[in-house]
N, C-alpha and C. Protein backbone atom coordinates (compact mmCIF):
# COMPACT_ATOMS: atom_id res chain seq x y z
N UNK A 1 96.40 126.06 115.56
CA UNK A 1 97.84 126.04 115.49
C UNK A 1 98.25 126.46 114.09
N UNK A 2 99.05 127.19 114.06
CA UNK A 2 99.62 128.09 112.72
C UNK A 2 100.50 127.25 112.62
N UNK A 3 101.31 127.61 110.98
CA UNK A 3 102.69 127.64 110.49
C UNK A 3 103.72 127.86 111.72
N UNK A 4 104.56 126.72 111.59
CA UNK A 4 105.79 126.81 112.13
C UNK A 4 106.47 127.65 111.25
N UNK A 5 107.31 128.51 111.84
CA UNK A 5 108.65 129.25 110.86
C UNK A 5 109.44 127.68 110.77
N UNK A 6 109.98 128.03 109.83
CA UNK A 6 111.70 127.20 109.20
C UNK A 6 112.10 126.77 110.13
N UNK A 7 112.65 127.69 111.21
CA UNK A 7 113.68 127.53 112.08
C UNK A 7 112.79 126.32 112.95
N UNK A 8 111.68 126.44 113.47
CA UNK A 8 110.65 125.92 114.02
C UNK A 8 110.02 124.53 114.11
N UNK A 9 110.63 123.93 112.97
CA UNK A 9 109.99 122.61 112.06
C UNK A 9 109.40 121.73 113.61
N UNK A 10 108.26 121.37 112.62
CA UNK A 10 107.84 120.04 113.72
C UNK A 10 108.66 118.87 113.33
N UNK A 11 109.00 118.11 114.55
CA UNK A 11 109.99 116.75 114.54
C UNK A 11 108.91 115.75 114.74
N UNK A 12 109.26 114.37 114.45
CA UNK A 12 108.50 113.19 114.37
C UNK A 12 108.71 112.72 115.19
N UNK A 13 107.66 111.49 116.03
CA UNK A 13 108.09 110.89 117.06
C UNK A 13 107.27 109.97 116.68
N UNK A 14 107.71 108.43 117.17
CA UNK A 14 106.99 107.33 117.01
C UNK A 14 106.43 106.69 118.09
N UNK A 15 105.60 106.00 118.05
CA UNK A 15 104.77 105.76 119.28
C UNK A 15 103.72 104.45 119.11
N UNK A 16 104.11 103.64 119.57
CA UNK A 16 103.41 102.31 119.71
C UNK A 16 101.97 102.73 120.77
N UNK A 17 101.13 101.87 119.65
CA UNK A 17 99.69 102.13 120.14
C UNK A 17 98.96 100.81 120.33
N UNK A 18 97.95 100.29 120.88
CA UNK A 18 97.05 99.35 120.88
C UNK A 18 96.21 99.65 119.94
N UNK A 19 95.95 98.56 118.95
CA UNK A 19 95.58 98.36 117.89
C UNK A 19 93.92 98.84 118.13
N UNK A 20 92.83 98.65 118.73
CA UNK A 20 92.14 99.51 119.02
C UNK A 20 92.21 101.11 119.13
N UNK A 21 93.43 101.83 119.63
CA UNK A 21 93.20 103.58 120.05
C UNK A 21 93.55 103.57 118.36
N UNK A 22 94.30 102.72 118.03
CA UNK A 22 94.71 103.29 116.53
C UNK A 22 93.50 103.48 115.82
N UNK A 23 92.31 102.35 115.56
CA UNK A 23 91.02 102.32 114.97
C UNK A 23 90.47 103.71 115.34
N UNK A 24 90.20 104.30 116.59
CA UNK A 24 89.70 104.74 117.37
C UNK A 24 90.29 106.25 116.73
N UNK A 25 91.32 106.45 116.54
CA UNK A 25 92.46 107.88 116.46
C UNK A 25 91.64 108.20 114.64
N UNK A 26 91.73 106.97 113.84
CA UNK A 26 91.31 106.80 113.02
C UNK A 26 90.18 106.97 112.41
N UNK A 27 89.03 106.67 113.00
CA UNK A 27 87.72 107.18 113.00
C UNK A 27 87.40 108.12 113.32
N UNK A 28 88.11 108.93 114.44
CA UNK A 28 87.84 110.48 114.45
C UNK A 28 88.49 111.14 113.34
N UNK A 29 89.26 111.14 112.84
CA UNK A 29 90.45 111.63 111.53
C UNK A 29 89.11 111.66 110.65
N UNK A 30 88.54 110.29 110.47
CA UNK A 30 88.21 110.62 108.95
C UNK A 30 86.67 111.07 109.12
N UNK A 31 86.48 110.95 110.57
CA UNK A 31 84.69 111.50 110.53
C UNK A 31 84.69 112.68 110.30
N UNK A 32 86.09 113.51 111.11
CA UNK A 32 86.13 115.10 111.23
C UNK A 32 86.57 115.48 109.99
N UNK A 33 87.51 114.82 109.10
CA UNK A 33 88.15 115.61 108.04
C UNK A 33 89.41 116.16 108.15
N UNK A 34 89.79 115.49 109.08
CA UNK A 34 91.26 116.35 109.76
C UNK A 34 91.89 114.95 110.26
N UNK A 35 93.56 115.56 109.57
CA UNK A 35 94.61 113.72 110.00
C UNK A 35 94.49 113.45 111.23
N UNK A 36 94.74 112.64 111.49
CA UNK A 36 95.50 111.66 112.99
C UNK A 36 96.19 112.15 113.40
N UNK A 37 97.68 113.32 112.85
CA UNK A 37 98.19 113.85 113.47
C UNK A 37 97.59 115.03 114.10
N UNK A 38 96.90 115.87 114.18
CA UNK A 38 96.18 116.80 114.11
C UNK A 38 95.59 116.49 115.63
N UNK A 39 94.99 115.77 115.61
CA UNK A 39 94.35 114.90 116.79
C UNK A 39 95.54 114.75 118.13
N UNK A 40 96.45 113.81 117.50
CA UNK A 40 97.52 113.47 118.82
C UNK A 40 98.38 114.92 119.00
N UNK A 41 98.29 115.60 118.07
CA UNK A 41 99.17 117.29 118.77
C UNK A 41 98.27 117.55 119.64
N UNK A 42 96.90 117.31 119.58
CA UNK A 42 96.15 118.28 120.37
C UNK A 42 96.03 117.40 121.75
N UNK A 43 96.08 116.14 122.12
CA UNK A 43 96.35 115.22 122.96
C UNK A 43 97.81 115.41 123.82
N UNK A 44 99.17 115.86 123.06
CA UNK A 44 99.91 115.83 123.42
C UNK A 44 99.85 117.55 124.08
N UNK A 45 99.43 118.00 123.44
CA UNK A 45 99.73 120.08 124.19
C UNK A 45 98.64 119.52 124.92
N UNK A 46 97.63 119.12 125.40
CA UNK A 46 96.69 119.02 126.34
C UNK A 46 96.70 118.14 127.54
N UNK A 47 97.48 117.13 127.45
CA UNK A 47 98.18 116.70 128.59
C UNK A 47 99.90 116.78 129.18
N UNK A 48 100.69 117.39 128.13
CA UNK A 48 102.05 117.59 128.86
C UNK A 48 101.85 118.38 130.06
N UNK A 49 101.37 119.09 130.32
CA UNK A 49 101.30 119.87 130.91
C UNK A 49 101.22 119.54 132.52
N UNK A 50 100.19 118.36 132.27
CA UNK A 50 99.85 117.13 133.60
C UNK A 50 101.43 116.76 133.20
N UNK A 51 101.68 116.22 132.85
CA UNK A 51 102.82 115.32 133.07
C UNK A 51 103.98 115.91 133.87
N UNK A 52 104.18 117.47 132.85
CA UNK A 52 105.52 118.07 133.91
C UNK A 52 105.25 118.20 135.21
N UNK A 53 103.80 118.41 135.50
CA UNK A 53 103.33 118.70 136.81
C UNK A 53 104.23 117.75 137.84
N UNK A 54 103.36 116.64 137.24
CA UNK A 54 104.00 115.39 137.79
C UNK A 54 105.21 114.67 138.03
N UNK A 55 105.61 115.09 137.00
CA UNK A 55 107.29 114.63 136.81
C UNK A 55 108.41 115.30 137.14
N UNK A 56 108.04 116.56 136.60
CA UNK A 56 109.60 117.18 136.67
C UNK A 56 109.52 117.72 138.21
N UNK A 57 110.91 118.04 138.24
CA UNK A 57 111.25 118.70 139.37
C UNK A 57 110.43 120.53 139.63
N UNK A 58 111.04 120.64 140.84
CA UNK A 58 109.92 122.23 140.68
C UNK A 58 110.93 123.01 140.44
N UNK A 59 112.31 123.14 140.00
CA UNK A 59 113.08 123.95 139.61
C UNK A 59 112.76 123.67 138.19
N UNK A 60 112.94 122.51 137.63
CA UNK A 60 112.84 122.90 135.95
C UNK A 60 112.10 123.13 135.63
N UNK A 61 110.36 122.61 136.45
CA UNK A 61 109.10 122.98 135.95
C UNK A 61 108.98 124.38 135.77
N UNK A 62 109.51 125.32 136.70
CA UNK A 62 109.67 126.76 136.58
C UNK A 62 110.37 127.07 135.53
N UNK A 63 111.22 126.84 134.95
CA UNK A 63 111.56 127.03 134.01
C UNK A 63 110.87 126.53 132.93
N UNK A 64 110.35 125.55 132.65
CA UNK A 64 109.32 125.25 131.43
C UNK A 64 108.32 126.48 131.71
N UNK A 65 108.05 126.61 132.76
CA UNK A 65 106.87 127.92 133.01
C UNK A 65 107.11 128.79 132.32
N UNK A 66 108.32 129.38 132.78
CA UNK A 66 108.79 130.53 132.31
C UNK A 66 109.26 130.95 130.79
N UNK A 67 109.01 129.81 130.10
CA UNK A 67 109.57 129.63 128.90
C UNK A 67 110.90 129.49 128.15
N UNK A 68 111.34 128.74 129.44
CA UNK A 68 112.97 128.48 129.13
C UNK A 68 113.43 127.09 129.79
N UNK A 69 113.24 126.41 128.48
CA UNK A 69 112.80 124.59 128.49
C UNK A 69 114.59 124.51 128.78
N UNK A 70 114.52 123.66 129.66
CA UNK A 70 116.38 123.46 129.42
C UNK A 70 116.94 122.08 128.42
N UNK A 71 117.48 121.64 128.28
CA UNK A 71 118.12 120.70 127.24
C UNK A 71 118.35 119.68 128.49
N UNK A 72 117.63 118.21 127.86
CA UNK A 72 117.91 117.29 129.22
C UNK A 72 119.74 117.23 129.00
N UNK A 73 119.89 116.95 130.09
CA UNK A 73 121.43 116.60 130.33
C UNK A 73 121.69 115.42 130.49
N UNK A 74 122.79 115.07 130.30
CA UNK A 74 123.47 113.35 130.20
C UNK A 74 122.54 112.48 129.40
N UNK A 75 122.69 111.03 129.82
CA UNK A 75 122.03 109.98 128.66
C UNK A 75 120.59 110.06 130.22
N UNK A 76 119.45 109.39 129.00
CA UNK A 76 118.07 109.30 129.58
C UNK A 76 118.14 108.36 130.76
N UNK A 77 117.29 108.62 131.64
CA UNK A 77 117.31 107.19 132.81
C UNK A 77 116.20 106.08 132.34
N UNK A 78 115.52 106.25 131.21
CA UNK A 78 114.95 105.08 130.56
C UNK A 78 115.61 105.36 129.09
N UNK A 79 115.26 103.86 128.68
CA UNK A 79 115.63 103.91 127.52
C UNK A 79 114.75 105.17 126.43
N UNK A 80 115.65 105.49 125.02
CA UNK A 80 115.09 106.10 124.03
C UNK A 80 113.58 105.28 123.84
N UNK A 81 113.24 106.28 122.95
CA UNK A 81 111.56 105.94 122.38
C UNK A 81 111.91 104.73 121.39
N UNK A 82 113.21 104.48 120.83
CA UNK A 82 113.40 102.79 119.93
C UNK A 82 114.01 102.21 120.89
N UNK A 83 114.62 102.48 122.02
CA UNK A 83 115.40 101.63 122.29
C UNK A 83 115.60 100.27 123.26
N UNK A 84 114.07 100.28 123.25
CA UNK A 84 113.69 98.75 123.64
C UNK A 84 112.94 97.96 122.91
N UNK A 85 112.81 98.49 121.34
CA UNK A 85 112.09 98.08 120.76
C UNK A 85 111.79 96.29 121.21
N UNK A 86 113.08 96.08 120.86
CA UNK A 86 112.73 93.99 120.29
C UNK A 86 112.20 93.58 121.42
N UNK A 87 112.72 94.35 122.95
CA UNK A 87 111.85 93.86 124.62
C UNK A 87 110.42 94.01 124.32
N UNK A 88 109.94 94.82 123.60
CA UNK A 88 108.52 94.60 124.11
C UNK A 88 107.58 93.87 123.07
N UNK A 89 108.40 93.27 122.18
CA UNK A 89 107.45 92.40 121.39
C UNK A 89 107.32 90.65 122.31
């Protein structure tokens, strides 16, 4: 994976883990020489792919195909990635 252009930037996302995959994410990082993030990009482009399968509809999936991701519309039917935080402690 190359340089993003400018326009391109990678965005952050947070993500609660079991304290084990973290050890685990961790020990490969530093055996290989390469971050943790490095690792979960390659986890994340290697299974979205299952997921849209699974999830999306077969009209938008065609369009993710095709390379024309659409912008979700309205508010999410689960909460944001914080926004259950304090529920799940």
């Amino acid at each position: 994976m190359g340089r993003k252009k400018s326009a391109e930037k990678l965005k952050v996302v947070a993500v609660r883990v079991d304290p084990s995959i973290e050890r685990r994410l961790r020990l490969l990082a530093e055996t290989s020489g390469r971050k943790p993030s490095y690792f979960l990009q390659q986890l994340i482009e290697g299974g979205l792919g299952a997921l849209e399968d699974a999830w999306l509809p077969a009209d938008v999936l065609a369009q993710v195909r095709a390379g024309t991701v659409p912008e979700p519309s309205g508010s999410p039917s689960e909460p944001d990635l914080f926004g259950d935080m304090a529920s799940e402690d």
